[in-house]
PDB file of N, CA and C in Angstrom:
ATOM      1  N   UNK A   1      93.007  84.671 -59.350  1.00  0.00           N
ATOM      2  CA  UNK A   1      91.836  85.272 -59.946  1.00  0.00           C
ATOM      3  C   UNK A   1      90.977  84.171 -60.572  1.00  0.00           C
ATOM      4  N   UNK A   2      89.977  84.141 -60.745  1.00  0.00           N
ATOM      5  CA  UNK A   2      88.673  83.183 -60.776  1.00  0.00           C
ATOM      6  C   UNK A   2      88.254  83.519 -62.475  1.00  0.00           C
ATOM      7  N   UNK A   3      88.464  82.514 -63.308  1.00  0.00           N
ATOM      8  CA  UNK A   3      88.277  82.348 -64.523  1.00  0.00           C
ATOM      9  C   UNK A   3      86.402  82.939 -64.454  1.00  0.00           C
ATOM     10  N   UNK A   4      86.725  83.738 -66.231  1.00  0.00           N
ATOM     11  CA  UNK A   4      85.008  84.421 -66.515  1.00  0.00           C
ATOM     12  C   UNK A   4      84.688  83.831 -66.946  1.00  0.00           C
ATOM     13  N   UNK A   5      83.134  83.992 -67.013  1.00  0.00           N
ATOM     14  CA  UNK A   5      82.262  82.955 -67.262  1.00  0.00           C
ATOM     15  C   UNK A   5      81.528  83.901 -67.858  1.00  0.00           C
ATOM     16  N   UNK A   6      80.719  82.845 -68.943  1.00  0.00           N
ATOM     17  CA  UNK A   6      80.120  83.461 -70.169  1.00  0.00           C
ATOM     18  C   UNK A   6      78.736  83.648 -69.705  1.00  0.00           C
ATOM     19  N   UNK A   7      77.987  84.627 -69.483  1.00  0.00           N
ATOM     20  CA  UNK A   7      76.781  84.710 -68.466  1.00  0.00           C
ATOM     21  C   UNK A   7      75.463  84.443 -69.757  1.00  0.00           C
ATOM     22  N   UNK A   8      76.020  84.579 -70.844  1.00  0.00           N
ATOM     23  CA  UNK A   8      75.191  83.805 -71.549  1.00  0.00           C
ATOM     24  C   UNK A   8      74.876  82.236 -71.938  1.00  0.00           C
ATOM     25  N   UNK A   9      75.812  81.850 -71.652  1.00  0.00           N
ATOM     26  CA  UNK A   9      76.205  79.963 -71.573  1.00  0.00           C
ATOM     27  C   UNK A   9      75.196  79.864 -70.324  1.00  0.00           C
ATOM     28  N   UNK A  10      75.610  80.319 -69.525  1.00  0.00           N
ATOM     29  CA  UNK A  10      75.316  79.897 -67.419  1.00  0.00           C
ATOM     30  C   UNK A  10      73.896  79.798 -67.567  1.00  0.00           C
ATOM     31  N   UNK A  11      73.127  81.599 -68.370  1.00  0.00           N
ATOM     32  CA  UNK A  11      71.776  81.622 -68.452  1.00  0.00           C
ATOM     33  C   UNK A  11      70.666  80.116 -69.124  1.00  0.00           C
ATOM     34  N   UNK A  12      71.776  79.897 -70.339  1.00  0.00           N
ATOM     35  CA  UNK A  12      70.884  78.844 -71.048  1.00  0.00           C
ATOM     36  C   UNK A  12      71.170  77.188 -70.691  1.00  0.00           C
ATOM     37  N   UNK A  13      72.479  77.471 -69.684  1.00  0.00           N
ATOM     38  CA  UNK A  13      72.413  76.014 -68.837  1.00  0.00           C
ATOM     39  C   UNK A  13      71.570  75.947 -68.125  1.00  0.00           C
ATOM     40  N   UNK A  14      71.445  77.008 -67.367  1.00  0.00           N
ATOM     41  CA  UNK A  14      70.227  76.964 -65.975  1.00  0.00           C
ATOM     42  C   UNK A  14      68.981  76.616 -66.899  1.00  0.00           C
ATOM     43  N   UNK A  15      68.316  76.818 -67.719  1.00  0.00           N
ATOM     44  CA  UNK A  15      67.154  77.136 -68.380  1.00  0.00           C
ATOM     45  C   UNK A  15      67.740  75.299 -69.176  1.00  0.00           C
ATOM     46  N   UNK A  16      68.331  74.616 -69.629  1.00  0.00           N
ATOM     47  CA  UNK A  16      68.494  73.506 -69.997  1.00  0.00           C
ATOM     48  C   UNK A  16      68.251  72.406 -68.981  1.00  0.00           C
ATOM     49  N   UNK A  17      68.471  73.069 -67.920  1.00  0.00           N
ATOM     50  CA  UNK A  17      68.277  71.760 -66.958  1.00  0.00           C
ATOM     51  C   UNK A  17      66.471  71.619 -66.109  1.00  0.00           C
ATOM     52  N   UNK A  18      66.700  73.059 -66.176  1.00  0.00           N
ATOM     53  CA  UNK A  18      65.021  73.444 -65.786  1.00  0.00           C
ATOM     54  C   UNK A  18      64.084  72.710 -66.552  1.00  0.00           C
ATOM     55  N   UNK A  19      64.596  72.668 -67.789  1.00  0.00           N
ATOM     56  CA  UNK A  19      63.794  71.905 -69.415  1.00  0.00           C
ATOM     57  C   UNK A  19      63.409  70.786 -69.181  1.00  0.00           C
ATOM     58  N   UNK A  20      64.705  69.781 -68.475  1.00  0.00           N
ATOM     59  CA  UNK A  20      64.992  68.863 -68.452  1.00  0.00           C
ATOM     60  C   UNK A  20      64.331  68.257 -67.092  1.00  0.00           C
ATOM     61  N   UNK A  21      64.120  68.962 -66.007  1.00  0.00           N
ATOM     62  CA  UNK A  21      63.582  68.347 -64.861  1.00  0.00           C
ATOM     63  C   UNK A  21      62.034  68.583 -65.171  1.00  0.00           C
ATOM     64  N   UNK A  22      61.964  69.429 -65.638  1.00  0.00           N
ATOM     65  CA  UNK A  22      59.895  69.663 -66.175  1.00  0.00           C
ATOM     66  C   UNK A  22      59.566  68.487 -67.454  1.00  0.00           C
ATOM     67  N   UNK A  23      60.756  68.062 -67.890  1.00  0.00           N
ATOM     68  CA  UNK A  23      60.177  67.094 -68.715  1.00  0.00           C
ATOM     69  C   UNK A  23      60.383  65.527 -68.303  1.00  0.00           C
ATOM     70  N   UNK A  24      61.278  65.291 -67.278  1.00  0.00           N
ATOM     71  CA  UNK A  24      61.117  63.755 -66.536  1.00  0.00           C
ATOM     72  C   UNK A  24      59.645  64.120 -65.943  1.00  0.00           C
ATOM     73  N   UNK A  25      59.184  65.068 -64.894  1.00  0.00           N
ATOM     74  CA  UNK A  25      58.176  65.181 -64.538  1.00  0.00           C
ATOM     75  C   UNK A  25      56.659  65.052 -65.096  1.00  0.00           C
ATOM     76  N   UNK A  26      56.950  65.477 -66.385  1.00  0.00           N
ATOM     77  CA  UNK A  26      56.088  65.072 -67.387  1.00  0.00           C
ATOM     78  C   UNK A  26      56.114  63.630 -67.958  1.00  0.00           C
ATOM     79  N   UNK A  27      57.160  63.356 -67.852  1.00  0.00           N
ATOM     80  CA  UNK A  27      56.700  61.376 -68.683  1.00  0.00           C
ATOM     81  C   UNK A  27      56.450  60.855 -67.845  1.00  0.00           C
ATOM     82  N   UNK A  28      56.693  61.103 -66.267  1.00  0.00           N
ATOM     83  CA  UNK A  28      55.948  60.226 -64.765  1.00  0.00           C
ATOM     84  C   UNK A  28      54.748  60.677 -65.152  1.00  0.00           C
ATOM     85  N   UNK A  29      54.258  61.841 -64.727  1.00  0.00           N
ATOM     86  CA  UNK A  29      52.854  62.016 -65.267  1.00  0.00           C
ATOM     87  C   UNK A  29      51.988  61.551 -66.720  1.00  0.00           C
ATOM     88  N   UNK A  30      52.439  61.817 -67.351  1.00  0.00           N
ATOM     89  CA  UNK A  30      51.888  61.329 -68.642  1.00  0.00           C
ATOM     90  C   UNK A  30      52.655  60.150 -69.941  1.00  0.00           C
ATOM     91  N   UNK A  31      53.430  59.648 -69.883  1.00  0.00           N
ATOM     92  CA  UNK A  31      54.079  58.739 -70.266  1.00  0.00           C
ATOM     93  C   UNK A  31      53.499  57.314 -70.207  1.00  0.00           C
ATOM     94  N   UNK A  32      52.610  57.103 -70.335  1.00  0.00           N
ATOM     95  CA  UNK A  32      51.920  56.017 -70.217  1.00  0.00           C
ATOM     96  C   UNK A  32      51.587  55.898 -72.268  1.00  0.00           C
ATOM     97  N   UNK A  33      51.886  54.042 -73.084  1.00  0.00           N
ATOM     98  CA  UNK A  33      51.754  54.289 -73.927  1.00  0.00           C
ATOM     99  C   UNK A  33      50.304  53.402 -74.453  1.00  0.00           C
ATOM    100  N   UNK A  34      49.957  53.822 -75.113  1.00  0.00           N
ATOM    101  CA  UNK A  34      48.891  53.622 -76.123  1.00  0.00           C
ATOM    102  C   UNK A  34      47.808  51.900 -75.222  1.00  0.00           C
ATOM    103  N   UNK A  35      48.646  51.148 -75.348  1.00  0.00           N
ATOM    104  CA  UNK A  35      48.023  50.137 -74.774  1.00  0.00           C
ATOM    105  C   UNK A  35      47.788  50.192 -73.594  1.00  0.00           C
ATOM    106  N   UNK A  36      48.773  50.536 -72.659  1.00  0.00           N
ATOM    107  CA  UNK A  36      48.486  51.188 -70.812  1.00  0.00           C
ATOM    108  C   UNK A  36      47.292  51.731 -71.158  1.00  0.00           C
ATOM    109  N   UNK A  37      46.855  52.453 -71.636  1.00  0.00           N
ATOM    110  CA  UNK A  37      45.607  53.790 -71.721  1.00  0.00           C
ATOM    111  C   UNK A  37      44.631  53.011 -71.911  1.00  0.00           C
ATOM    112  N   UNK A  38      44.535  51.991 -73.144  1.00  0.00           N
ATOM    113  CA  UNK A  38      43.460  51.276 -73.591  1.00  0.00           C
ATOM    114  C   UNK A  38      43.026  49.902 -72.477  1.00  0.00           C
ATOM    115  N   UNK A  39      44.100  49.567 -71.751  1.00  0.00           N
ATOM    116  CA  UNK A  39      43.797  48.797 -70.545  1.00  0.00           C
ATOM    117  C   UNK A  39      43.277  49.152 -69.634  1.00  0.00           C
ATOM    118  N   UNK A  40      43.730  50.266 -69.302  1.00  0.00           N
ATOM    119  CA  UNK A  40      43.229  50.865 -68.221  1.00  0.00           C
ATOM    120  C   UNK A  40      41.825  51.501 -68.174  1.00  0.00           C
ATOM    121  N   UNK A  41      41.520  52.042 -69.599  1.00  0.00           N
ATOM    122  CA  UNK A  41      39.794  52.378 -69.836  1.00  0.00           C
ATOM    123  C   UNK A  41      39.232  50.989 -69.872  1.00  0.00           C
ATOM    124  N   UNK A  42      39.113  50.051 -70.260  1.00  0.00           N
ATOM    125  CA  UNK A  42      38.725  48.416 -70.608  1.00  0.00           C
ATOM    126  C   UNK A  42      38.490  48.090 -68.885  1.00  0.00           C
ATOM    127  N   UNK A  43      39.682  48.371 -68.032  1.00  0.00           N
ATOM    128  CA  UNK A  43      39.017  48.021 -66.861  1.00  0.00           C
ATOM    129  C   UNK A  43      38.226  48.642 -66.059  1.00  0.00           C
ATOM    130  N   UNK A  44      37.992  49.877 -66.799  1.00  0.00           N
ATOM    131  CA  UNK A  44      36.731  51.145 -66.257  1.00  0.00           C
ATOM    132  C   UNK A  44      36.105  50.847 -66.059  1.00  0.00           C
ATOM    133  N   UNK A  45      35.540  50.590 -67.511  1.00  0.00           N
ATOM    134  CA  UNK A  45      34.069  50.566 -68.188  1.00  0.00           C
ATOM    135  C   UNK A  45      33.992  48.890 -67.498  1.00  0.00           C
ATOM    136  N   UNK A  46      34.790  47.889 -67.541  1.00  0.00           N
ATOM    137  CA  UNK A  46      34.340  46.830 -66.905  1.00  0.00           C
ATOM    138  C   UNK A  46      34.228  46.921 -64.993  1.00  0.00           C
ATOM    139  N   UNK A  47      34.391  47.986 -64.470  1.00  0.00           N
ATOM    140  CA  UNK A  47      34.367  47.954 -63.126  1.00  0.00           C
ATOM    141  C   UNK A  47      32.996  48.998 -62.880  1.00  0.00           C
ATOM    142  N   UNK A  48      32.666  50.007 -64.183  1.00  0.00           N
ATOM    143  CA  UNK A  48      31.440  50.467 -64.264  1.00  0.00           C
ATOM    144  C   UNK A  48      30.298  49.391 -64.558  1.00  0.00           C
ATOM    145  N   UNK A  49      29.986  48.891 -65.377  1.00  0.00           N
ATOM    146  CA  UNK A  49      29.338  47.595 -65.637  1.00  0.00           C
ATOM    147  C   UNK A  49      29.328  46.794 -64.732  1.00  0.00           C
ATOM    148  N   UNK A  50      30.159  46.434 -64.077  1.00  0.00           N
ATOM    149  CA  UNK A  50      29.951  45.383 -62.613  1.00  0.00           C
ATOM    150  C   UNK A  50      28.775  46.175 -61.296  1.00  0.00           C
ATOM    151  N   UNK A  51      29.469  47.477 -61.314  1.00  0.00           N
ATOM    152  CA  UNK A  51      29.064  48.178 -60.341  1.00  0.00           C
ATOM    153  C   UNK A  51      27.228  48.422 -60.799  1.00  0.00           C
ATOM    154  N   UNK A  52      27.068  48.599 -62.344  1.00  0.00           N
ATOM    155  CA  UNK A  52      25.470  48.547 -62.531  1.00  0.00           C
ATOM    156  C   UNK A  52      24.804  47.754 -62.581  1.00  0.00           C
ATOM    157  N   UNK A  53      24.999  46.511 -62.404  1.00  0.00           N
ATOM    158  CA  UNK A  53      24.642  45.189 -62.420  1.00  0.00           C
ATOM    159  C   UNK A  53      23.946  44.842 -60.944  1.00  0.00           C
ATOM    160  N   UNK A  54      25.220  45.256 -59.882  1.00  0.00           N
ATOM    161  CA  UNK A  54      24.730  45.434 -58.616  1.00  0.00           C
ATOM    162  C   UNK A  54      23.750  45.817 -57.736  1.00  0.00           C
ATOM    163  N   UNK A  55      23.207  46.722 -58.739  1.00  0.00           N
ATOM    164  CA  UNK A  55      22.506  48.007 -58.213  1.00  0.00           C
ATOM    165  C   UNK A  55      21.010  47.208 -58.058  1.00  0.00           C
ATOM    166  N   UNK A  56      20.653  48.107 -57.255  1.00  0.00           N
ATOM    167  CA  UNK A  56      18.900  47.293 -57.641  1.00  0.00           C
ATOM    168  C   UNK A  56      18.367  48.590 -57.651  1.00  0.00           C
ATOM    169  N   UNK A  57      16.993  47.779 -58.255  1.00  0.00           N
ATOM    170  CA  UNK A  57      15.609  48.888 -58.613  1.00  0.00           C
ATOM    171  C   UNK A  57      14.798  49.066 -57.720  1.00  0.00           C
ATOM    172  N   UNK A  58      14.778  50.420 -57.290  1.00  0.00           N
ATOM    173  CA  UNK A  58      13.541  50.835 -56.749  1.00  0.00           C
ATOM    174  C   UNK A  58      12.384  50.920 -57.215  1.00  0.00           C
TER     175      UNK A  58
END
């Protein structure tokens, strides 16, 4: 005979791991810290500025 299982444990394991894969998914997506962010706008605005420089007047 096959040992019982606590269907309330099972429920909030399933729902712990679910937690847990939506939140690696989230620090790939958004896990970037404070200085990444500020580098990455710095080379915006400097690849916007290059690009208006380029431009000519009609």
């Amino acid at each position: 005979m096959a040992e019982p299982i606590n269907l309330n444990k099972a429920r909030k394991a399933r729902a712990q791991t679910a937690a847990k894969t939506a939140a690696k998914a989230n620090r790939v997506r958004f896990g970037r810290t404070k200085a990444e962010r500020s580098v990455s706008k710095l080379e915006a605005e400097n690849a916007a500025r290059a690009l208006d420089r380029t431009k000519r007047e009609d």
